[in-house]
Each structure stands twice: as structure tokens, then as C-alpha cells.
C-alpha atoms as a PDB file:
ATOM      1  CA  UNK A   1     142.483  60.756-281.075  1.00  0.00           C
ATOM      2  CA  UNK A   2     141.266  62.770-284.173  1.00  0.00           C
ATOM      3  CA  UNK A   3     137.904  61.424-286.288  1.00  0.00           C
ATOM      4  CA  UNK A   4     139.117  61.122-289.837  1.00  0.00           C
ATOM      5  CA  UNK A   5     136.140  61.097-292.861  1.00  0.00           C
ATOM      6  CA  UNK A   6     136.475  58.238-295.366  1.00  0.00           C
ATOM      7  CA  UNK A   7     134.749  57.709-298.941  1.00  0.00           C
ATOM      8  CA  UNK A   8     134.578  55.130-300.892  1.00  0.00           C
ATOM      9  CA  UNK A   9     134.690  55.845-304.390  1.00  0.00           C
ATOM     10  CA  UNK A  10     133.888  52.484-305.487  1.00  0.00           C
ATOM     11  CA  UNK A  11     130.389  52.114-303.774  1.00  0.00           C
ATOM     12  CA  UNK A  12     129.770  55.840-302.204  1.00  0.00           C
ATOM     13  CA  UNK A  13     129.720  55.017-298.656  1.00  0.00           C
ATOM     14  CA  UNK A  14     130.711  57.724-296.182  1.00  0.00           C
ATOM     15  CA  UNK A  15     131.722  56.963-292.464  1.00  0.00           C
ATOM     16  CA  UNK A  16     133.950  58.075-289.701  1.00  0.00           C
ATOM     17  CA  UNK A  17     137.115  56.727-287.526  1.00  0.00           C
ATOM     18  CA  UNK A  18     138.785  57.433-284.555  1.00  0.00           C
ATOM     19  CA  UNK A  19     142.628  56.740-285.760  1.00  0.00           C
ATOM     20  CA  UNK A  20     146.283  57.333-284.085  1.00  0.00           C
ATOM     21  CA  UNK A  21     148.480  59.830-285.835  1.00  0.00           C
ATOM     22  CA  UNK A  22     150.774  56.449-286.108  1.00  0.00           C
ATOM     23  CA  UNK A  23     148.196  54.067-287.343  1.00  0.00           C
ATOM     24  CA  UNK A  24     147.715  53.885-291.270  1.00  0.00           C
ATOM     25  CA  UNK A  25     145.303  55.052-293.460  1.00  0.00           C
ATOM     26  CA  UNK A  26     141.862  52.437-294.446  1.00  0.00           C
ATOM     27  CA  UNK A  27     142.194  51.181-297.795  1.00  0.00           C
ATOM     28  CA  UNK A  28     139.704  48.448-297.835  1.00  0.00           C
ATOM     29  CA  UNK A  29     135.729  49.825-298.224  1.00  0.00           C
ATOM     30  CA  UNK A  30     133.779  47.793-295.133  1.00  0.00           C
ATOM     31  CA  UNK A  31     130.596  47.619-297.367  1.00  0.00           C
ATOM     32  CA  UNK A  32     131.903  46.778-300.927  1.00  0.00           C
ATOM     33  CA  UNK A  33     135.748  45.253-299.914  1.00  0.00           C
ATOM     34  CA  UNK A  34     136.958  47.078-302.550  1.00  0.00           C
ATOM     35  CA  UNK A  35     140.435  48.930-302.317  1.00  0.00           C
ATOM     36  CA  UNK A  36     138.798  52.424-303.243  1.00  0.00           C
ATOM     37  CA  UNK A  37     138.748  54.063-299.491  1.00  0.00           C
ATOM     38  CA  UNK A  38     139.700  58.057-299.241  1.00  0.00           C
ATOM     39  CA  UNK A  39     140.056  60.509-297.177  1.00  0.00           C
ATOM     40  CA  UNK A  40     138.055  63.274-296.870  1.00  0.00           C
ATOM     41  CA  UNK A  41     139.350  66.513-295.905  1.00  0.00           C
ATOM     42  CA  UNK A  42     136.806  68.363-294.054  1.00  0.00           C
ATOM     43  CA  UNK A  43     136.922  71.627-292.683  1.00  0.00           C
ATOM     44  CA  UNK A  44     138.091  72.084-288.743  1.00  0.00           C
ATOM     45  CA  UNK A  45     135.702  73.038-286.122  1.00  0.00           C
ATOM     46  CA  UNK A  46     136.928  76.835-284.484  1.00  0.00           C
ATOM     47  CA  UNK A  47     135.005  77.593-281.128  1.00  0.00           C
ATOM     48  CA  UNK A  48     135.506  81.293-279.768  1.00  0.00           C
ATOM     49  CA  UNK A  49     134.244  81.320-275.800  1.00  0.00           C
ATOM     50  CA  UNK A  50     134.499  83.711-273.649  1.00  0.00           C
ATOM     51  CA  UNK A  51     132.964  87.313-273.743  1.00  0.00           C
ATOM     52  CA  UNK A  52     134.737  88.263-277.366  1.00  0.00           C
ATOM     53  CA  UNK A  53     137.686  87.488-278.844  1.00  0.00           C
ATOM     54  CA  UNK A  54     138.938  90.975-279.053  1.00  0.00           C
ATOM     55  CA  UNK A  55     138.263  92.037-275.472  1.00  0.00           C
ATOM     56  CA  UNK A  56     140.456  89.420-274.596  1.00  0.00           C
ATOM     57  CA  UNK A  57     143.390  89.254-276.824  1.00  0.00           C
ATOM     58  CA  UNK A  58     144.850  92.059-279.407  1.00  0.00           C
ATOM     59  CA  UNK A  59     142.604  95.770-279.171  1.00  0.00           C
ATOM     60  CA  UNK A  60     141.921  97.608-276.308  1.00  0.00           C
ATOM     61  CA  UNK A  61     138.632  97.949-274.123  1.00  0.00           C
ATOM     62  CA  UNK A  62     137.530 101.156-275.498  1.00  0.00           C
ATOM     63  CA  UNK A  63     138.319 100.049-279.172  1.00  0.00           C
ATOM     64  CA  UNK A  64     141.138 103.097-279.457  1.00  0.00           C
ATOM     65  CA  UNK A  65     144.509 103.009-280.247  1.00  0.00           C
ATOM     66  CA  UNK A  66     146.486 100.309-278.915  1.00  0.00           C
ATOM     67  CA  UNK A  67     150.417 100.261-277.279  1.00  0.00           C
ATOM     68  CA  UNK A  68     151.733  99.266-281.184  1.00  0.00           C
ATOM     69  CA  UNK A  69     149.601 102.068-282.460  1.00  0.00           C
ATOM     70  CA  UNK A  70     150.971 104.440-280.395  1.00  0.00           C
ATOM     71  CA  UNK A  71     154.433 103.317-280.403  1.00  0.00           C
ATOM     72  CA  UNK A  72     154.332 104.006-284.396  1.00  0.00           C
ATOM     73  CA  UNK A  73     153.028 107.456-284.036  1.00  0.00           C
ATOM     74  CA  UNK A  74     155.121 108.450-281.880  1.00  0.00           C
ATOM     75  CA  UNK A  75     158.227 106.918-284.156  1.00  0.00           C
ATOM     76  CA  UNK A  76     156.707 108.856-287.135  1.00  0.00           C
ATOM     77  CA  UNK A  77     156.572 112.393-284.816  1.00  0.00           C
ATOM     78  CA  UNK A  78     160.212 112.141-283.709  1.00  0.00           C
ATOM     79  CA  UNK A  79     161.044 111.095-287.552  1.00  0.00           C
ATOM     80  CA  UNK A  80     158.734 114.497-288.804  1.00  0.00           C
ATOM     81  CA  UNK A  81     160.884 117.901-289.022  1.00  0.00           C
ATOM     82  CA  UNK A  82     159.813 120.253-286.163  1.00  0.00           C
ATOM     83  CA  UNK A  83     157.839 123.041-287.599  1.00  0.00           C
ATOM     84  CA  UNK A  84     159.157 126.619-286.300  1.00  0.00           C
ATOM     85  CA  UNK A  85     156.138 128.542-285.249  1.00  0.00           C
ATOM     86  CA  UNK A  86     158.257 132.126-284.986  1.00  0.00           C
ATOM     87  CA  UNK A  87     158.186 132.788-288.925  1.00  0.00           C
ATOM     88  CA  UNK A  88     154.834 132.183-290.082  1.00  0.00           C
ATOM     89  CA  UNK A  89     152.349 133.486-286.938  1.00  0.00           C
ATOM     90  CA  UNK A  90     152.958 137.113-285.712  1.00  0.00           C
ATOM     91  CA  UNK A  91     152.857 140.078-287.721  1.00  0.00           C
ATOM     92  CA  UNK A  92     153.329 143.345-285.657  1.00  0.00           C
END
């Protein structure tokens, strides 16, 4: 179940509650009984494990070129004009 933050804007109060998806959100303040409760949106918590997140997922081990790097350079060659090496290198 996630831990949703309340405030209460009435009185200043600050606490946490482990709440369904279904169940509906506190209104009432449990110090003050005051209808001034609000959520507070805090920030989500992101843990990486493992031995890197790039070893494991998008580059490559040596940090190079990956496949979609290659595939696009090797789109762009075949898309290049082929440069004729006869006219411009021997003069005999």
C-alpha cells in the first residue's frame, strides 16, 4: 500500500498513512478536527542496484558505439554518393 504525506493547514501538523488506491482521501486534521487536511506531494524514492545502470541496460561494455549507432552510420554511408577515386589520384 503506498504512504501518502498529509498537512494540515489549519494547525501545521505533518504525518503519514498507509492508504488503498480505493480508499478516500483524510479530510479531518487528528490534532485540531478541523476540515483543513492536504496532501502533500513529495518526491518518489529511485534506487539504482546493481553494478551501473549503463552496464546493464542501453551502452555497450567498452562505452563505444552501440547496434543503433551503427545501424545509422551505416544508413547515412549507403545514402552518401560513392566518391570515384580514378579522377582525382594518379597523374602519370
Amino acid at each position: 500500500m503506498p504512504v501518502y504525506t498529509y498537512r494540515c493547514e489549519s494547525c501545521g501538523i505533518q504525518f503519514e498513512r498507509h492508504q488503498s488506491f480505493n480508499d478516500a482521501p483524510l479530510k479531518t486534521c487528528p490534532e485540531c478536527r478541523k476540515k483543513a487536511l492536504k496532501k502533500v506531494i513529495t518526491p518518489t524514492k529511485i534506487i539504482f542496484k546493481g553494478s551501473g545502470f549503463y552496464a546493464t541496460d542501453h551502452r555497450s561494455p567498452s562505452g563505444g558505439e552501440t547496434r543503433d549507432t551503427k545501424k545509422e552510420t551505416k544508413k547515412e554511408d549507403a545514402k552518401a554518393p560513392a566518391k570515384s577515386s580514378d579522377s582525382s589520384s594518379s597523374s602519370e
